[in-house]
PDB file of N, CA and C in Angstrom:
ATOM      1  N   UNK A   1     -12.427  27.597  13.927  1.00  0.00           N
ATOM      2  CA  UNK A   1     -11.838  26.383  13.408  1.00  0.00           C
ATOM      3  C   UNK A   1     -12.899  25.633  12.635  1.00  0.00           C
ATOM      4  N   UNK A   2     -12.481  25.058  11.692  1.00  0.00           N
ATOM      5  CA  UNK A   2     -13.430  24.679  10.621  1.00  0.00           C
ATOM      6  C   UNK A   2     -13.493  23.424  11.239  1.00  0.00           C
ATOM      7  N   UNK A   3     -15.355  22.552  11.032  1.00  0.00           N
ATOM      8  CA  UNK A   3     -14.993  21.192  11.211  1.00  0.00           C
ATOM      9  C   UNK A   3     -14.631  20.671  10.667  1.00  0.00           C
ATOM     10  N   UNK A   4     -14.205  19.391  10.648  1.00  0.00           N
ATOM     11  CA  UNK A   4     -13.874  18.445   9.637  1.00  0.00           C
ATOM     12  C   UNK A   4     -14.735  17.396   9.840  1.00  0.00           C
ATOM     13  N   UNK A   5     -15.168  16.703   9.191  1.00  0.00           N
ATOM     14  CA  UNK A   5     -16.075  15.500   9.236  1.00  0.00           C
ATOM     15  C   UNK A   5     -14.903  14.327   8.762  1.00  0.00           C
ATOM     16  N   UNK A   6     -15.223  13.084   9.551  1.00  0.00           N
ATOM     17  CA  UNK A   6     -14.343  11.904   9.994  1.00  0.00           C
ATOM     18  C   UNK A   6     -14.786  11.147   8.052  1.00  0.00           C
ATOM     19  N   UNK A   7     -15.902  11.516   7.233  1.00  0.00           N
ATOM     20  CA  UNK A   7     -15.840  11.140   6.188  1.00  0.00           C
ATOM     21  C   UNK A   7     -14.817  11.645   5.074  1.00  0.00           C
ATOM     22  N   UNK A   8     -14.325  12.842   5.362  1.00  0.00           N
ATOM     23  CA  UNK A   8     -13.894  13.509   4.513  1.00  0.00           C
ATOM     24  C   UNK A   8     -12.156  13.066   4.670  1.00  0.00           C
ATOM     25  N   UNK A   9     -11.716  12.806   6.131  1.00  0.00           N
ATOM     26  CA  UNK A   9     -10.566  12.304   6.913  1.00  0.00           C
ATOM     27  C   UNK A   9     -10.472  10.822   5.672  1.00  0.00           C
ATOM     28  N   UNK A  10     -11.347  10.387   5.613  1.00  0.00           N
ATOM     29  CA  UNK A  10     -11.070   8.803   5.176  1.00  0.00           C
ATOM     30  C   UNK A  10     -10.939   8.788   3.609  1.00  0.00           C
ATOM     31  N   UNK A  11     -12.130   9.669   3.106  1.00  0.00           N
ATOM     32  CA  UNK A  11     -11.508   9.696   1.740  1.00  0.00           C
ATOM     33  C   UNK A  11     -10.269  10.344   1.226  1.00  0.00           C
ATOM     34  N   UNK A  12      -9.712  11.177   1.948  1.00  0.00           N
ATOM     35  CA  UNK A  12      -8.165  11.694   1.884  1.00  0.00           C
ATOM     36  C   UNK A  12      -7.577  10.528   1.716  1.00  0.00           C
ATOM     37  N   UNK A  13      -7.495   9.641   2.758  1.00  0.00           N
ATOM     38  CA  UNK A  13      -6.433   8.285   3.345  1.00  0.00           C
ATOM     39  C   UNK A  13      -6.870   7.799   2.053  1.00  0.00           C
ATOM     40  N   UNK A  14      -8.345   7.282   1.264  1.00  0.00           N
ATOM     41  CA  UNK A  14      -8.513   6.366   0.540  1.00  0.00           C
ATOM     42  C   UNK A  14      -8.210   6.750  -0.774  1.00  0.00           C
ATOM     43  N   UNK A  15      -7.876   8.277  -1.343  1.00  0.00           N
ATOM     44  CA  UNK A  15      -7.437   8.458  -2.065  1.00  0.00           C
ATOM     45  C   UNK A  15      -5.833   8.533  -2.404  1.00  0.00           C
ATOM     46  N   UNK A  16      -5.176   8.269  -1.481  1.00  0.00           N
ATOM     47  CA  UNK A  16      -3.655   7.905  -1.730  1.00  0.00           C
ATOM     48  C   UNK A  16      -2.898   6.268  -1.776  1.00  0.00           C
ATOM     49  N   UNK A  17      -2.197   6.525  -2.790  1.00  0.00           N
ATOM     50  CA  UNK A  17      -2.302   4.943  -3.420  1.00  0.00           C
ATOM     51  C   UNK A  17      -1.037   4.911  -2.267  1.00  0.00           C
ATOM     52  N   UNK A  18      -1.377   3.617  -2.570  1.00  0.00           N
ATOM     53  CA  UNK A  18      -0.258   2.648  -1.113  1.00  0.00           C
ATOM     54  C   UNK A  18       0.427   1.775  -2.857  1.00  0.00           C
ATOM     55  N   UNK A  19       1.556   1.531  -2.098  1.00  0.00           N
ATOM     56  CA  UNK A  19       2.407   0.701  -3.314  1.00  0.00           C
ATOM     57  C   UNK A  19       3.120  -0.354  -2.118  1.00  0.00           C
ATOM     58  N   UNK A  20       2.911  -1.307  -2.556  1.00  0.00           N
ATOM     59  CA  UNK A  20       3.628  -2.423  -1.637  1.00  0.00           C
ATOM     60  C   UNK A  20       4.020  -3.400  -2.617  1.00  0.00           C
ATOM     61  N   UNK A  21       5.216  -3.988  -2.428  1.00  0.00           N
ATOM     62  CA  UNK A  21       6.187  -4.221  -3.401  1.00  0.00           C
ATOM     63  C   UNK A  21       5.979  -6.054  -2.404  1.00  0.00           C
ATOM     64  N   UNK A  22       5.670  -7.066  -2.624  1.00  0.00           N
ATOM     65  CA  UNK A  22       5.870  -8.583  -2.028  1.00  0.00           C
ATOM     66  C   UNK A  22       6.655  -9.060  -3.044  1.00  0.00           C
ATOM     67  N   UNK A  23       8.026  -9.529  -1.845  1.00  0.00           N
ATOM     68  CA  UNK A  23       8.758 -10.708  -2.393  1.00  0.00           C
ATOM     69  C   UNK A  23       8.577 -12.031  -2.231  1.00  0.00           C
ATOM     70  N   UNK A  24       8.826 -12.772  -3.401  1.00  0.00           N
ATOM     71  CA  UNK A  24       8.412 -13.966  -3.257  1.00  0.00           C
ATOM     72  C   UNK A  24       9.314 -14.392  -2.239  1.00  0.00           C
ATOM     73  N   UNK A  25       9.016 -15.667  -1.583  1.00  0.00           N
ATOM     74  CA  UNK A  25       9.905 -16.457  -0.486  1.00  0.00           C
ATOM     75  C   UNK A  25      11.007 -17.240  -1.634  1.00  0.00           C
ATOM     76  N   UNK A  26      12.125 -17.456  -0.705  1.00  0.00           N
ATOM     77  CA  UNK A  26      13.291 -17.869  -1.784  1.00  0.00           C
ATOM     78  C   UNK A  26      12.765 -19.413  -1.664  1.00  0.00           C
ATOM     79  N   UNK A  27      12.671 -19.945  -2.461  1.00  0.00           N
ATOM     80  CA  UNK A  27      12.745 -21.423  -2.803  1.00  0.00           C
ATOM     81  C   UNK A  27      13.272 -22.781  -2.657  1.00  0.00           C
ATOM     82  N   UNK A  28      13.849 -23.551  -1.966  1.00  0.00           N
ATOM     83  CA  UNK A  28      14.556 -24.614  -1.642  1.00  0.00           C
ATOM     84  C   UNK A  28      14.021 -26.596  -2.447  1.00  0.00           C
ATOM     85  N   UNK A  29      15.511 -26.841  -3.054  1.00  0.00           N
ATOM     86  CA  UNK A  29      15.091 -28.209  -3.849  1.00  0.00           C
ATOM     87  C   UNK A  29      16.063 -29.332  -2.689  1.00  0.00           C
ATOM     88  N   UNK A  30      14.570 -29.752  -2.699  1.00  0.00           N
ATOM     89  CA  UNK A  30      14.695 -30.782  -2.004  1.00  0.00           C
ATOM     90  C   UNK A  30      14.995 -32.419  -2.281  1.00  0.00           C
ATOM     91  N   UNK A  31      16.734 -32.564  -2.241  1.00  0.00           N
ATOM     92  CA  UNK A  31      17.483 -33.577  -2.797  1.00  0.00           C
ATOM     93  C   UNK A  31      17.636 -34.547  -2.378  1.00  0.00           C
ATOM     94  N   UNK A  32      17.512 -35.905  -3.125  1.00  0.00           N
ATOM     95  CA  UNK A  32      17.631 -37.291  -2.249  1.00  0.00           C
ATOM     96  C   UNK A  32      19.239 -37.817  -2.935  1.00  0.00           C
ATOM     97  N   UNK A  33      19.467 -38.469  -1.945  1.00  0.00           N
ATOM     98  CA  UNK A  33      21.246 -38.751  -2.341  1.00  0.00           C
ATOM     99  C   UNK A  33      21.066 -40.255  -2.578  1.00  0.00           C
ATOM    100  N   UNK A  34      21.786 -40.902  -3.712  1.00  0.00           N
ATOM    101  CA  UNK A  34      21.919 -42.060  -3.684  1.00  0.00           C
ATOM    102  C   UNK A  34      22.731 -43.058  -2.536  1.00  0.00           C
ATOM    103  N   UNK A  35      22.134 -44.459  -1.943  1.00  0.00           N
ATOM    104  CA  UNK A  35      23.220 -45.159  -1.733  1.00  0.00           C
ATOM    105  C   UNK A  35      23.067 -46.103  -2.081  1.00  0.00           C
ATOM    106  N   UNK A  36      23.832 -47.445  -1.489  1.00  0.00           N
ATOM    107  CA  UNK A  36      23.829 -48.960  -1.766  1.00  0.00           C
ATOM    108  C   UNK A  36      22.907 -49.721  -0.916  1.00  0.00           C
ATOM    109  N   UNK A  37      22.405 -49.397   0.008  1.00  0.00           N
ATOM    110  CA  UNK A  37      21.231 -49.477   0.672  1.00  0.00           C
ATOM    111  C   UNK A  37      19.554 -49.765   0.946  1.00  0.00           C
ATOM    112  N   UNK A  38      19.572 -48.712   0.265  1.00  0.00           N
ATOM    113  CA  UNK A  38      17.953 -48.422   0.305  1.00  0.00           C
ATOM    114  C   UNK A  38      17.227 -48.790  -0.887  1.00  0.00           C
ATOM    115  N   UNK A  39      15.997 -49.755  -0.939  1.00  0.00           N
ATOM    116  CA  UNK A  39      15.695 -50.557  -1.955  1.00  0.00           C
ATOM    117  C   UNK A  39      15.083 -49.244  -3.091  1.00  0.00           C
ATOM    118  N   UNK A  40      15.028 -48.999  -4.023  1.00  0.00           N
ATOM    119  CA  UNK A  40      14.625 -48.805  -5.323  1.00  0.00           C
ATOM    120  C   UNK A  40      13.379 -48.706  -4.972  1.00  0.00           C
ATOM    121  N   UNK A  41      12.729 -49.468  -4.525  1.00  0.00           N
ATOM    122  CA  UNK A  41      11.200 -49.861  -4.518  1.00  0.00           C
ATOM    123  C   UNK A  41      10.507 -49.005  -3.388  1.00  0.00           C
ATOM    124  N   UNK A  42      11.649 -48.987  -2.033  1.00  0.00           N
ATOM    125  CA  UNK A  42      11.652 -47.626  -0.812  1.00  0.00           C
ATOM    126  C   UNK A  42      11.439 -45.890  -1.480  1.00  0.00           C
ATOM    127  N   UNK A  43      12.280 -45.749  -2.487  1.00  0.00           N
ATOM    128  CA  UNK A  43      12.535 -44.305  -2.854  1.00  0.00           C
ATOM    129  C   UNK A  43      11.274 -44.166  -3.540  1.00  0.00           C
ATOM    130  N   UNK A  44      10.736 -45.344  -4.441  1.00  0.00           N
ATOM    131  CA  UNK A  44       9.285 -44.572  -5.501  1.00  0.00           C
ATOM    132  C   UNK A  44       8.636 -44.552  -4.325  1.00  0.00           C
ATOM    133  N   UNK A  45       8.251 -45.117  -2.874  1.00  0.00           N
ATOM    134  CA  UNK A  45       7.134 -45.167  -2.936  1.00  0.00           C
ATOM    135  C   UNK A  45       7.330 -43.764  -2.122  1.00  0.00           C
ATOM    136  N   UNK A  46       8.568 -43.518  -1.258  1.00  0.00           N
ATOM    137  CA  UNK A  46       8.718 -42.046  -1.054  1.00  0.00           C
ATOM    138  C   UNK A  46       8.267 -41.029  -1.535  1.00  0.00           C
ATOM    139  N   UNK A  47       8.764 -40.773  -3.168  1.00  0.00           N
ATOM    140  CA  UNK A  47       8.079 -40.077  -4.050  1.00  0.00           C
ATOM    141  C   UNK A  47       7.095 -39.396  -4.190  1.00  0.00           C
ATOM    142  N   UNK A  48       6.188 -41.020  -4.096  1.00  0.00           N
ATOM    143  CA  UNK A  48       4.584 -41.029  -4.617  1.00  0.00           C
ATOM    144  C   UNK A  48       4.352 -40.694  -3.128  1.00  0.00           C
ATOM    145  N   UNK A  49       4.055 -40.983  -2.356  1.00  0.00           N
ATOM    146  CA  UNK A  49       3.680 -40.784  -0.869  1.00  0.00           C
ATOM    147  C   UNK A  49       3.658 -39.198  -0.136  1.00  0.00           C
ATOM    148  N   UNK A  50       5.433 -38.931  -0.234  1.00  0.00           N
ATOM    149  CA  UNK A  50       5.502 -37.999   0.450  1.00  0.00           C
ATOM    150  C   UNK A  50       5.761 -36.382  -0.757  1.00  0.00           C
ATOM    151  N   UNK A  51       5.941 -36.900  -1.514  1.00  0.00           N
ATOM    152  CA  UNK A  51       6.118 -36.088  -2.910  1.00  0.00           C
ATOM    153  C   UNK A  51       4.857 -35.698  -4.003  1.00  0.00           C
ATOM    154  N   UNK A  52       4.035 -36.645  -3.876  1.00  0.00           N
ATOM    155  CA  UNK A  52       3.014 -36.739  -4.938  1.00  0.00           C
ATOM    156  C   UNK A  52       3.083 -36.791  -5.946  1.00  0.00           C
ATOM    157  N   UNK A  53       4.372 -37.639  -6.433  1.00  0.00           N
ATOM    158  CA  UNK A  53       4.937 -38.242  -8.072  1.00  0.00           C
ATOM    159  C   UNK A  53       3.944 -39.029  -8.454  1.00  0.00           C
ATOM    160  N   UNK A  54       3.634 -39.207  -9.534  1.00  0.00           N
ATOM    161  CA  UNK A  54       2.814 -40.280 -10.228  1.00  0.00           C
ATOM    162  C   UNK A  54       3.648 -41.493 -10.177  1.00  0.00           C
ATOM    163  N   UNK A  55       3.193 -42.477 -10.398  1.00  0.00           N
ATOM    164  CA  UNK A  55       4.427 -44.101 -10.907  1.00  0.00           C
ATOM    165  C   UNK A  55       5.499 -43.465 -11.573  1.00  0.00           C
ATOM    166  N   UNK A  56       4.915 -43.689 -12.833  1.00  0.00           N
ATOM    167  CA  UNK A  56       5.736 -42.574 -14.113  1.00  0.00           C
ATOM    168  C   UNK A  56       7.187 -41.968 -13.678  1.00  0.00           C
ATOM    169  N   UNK A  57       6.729 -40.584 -13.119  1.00  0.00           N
ATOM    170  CA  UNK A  57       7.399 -39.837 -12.555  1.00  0.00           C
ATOM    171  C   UNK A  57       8.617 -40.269 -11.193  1.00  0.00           C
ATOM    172  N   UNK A  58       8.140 -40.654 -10.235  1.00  0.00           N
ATOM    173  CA  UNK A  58       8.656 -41.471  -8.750  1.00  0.00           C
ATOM    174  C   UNK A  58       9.560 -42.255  -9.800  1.00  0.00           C
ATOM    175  N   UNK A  59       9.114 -43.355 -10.468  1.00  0.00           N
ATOM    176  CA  UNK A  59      10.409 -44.378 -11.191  1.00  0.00           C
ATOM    177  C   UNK A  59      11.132 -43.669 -12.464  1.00  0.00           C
ATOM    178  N   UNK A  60      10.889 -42.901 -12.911  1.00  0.00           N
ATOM    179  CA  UNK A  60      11.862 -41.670 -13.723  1.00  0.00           C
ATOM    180  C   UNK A  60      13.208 -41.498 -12.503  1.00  0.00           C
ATOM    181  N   UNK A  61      12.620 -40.274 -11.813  1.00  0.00           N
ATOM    182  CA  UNK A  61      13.371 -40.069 -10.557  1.00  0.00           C
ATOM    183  C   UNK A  61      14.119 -40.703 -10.263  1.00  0.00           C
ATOM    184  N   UNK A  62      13.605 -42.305  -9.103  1.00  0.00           N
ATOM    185  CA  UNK A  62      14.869 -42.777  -8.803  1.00  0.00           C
ATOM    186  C   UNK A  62      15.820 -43.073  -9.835  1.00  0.00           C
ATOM    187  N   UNK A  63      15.573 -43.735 -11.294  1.00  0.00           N
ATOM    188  CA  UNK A  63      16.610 -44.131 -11.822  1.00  0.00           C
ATOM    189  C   UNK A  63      17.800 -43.001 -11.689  1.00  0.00           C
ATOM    190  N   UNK A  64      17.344 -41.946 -11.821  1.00  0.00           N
ATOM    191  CA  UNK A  64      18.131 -40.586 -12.348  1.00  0.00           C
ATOM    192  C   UNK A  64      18.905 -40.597 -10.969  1.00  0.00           C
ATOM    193  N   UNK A  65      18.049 -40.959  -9.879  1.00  0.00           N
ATOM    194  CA  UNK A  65      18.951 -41.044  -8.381  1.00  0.00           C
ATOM    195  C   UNK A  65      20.225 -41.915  -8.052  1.00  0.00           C
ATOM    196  N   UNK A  66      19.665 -43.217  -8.987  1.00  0.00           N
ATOM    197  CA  UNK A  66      20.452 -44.060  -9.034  1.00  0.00           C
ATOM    198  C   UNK A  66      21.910 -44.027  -9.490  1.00  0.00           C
ATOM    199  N   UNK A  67      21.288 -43.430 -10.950  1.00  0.00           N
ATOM    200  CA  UNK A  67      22.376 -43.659 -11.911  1.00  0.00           C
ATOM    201  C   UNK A  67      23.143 -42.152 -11.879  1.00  0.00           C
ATOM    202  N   UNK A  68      22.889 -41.120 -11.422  1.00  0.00           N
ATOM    203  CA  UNK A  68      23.323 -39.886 -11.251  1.00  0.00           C
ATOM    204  C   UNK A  68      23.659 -39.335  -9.811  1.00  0.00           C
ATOM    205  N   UNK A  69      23.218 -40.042  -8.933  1.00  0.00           N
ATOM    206  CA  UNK A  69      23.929 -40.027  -7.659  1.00  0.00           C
ATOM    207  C   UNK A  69      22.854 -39.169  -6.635  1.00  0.00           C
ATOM    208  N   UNK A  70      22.291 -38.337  -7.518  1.00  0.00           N
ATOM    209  CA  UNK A  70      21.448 -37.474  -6.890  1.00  0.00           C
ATOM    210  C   UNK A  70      20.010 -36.970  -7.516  1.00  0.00           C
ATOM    211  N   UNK A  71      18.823 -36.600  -7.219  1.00  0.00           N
ATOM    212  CA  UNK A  71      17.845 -36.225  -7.567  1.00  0.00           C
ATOM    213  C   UNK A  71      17.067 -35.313  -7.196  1.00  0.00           C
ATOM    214  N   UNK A  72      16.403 -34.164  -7.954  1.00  0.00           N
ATOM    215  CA  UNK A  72      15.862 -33.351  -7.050  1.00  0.00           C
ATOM    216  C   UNK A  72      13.504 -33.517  -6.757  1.00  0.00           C
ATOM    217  N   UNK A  73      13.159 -33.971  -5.694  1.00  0.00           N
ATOM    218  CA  UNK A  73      12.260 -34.526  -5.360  1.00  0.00           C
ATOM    219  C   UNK A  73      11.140 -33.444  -5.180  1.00  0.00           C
ATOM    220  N   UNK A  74      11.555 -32.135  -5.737  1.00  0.00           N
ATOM    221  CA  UNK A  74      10.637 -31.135  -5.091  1.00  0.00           C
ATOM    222  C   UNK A  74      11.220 -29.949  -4.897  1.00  0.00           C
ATOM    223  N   UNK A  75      10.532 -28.350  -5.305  1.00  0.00           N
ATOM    224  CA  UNK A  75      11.454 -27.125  -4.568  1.00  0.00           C
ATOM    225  C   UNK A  75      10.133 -26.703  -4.000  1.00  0.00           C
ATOM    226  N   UNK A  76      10.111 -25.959  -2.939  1.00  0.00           N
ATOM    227  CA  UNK A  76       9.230 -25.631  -1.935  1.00  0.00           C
ATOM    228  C   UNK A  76      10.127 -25.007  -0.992  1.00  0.00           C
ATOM    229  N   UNK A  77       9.044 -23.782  -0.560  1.00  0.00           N
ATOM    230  CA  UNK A  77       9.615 -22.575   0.494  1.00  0.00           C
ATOM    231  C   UNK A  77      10.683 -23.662   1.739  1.00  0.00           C
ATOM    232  N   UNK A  78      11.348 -22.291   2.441  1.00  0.00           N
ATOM    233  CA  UNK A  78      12.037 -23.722   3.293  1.00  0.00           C
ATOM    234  C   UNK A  78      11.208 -24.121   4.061  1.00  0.00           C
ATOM    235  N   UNK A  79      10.778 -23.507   4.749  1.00  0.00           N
ATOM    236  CA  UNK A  79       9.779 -24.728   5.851  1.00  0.00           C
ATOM    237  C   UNK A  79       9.501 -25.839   5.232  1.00  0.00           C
ATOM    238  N   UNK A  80       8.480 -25.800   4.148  1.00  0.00           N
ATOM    239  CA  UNK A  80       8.381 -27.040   3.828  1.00  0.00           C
ATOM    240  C   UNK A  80       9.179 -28.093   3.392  1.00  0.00           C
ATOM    241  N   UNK A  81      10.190 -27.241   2.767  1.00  0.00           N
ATOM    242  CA  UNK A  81      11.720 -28.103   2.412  1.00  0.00           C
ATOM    243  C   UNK A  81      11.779 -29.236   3.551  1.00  0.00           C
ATOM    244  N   UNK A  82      11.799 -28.098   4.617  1.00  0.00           N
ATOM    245  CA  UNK A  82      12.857 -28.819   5.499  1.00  0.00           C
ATOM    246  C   UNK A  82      11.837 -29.974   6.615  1.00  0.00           C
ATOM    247  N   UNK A  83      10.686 -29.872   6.639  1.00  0.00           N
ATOM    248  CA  UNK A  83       9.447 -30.650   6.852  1.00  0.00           C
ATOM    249  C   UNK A  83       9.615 -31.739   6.183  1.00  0.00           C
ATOM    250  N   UNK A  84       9.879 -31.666   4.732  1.00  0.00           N
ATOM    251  CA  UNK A  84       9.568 -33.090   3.748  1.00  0.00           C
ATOM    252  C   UNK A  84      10.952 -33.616   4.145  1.00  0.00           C
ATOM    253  N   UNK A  85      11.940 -32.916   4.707  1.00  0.00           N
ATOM    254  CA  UNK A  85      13.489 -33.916   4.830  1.00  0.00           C
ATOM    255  C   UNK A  85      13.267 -34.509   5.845  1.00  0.00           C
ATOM    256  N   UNK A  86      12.837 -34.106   7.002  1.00  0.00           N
ATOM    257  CA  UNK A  86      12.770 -34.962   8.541  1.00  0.00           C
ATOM    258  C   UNK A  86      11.773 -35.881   8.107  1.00  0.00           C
ATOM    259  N   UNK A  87      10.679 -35.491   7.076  1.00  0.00           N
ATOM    260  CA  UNK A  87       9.642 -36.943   7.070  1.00  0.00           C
ATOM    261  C   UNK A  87      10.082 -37.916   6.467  1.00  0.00           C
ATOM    262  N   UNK A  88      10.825 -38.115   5.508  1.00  0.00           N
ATOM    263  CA  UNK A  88      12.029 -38.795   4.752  1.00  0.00           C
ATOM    264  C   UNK A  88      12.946 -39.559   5.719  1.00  0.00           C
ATOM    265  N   UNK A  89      13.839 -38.395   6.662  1.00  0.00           N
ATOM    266  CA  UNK A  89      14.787 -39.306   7.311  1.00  0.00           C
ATOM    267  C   UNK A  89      13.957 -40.475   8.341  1.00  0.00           C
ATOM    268  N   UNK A  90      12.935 -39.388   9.095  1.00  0.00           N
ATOM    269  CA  UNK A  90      12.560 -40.094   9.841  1.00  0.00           C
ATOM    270  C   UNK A  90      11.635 -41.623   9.047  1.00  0.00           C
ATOM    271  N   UNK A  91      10.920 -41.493   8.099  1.00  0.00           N
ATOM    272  CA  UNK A  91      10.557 -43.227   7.460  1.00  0.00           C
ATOM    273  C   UNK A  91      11.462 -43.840   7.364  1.00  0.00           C
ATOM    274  N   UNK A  92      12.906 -43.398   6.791  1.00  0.00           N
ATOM    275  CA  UNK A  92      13.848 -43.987   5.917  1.00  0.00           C
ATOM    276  C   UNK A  92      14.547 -45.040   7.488  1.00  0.00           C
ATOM    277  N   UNK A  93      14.688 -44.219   8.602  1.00  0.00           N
ATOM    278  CA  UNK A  93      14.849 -44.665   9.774  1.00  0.00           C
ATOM    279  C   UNK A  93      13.945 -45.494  10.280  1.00  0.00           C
ATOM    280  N   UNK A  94      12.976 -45.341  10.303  1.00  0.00           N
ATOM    281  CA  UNK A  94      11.955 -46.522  11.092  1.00  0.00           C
ATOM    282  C   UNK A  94      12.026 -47.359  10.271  1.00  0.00           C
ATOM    283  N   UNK A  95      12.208 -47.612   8.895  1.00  0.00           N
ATOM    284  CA  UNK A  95      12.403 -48.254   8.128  1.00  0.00           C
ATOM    285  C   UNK A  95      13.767 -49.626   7.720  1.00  0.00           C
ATOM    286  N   UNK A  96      14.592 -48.569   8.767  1.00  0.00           N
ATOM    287  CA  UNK A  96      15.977 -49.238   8.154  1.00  0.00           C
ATOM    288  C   UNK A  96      16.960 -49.068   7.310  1.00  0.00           C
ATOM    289  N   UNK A  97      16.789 -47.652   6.826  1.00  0.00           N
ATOM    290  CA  UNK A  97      17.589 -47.750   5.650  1.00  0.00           C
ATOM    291  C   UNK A  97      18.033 -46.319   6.042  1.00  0.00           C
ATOM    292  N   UNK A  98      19.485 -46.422   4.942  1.00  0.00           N
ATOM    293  CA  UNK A  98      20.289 -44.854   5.251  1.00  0.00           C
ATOM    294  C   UNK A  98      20.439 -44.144   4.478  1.00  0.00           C
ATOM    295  N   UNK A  99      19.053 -43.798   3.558  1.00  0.00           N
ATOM    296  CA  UNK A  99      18.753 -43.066   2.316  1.00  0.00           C
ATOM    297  C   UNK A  99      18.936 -41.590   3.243  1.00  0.00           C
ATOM    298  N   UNK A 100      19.612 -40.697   2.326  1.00  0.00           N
ATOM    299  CA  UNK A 100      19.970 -39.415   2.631  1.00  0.00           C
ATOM    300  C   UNK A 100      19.674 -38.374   1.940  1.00  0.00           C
ATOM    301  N   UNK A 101      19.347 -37.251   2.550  1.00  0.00           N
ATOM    302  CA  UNK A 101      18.811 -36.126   1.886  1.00  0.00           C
ATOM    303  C   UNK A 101      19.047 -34.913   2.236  1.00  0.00           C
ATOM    304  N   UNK A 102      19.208 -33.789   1.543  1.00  0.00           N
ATOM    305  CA  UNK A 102      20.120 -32.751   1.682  1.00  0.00           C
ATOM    306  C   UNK A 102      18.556 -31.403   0.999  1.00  0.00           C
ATOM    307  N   UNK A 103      18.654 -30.356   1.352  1.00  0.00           N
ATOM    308  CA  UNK A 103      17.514 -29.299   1.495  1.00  0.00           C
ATOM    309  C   UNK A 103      18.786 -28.437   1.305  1.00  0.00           C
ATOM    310  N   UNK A 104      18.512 -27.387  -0.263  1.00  0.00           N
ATOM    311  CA  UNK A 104      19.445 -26.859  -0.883  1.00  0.00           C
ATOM    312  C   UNK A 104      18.636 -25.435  -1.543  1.00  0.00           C
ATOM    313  N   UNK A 105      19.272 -24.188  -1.922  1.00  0.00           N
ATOM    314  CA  UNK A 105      18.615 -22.816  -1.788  1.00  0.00           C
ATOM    315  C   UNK A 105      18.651 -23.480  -3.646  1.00  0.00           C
ATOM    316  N   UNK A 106      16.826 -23.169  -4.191  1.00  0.00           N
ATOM    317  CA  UNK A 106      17.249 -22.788  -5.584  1.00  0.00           C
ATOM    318  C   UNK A 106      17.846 -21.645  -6.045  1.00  0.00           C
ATOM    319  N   UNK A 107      18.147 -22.426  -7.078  1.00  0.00           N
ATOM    320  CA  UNK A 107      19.340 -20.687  -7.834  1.00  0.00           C
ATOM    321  C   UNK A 107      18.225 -20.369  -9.078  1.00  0.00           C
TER     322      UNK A 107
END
């Protein structure tokens, strides 16, 4: 029986290509719902805070929240989706207010 040496074992293995195919994680936009409620001045600082909108951007947004009923604040894997919605409800709650938000699959 012939030996084999454990070097010769490895360059076999290291000469066969491996192909591995990674899918990206599906994506989720993370939506704030308008109401009659929650001050204007509550949602930018949401934004900027928990979003990392600039001024600019955060008061773009809400208007579009305002005046369109709905806005999208962010898409991020779901975990984090769904992380930035409980940190939302839960301020919007200690807060007082019944700003609402919905964690939706991008298309």
């Amino acid at each position: 029986m012939a030996d084999i040496q454990i070097d010769e074992i490895i360059d076999i293995a290291l000469d066969e290509e491996i192909k591995k195919e990674l899918d990206e994680p599906p994506k989720y936009k993370v939506v704030l719902l308008n109401d009659d409620s929650t001050p204007i001045e509550f949602v930018i600082q949401i934004l900027r805070e928990l979003f990392k909108h600039s001024i600019a951007t955060a008061e773009q947004l809400t208007m579009t929240i305002h005046n369109e009923g709905s806005g999208i604040a962010g898409v991020y894997t779901y975990e984090i989706a769904e992380q930035k919605a409980i940190e939302v409800v839960n301020l919007s709650r200690a807060n007082g207010f019944p700003l609402q938000i919905k964690v939706e699959e991008d298309s």
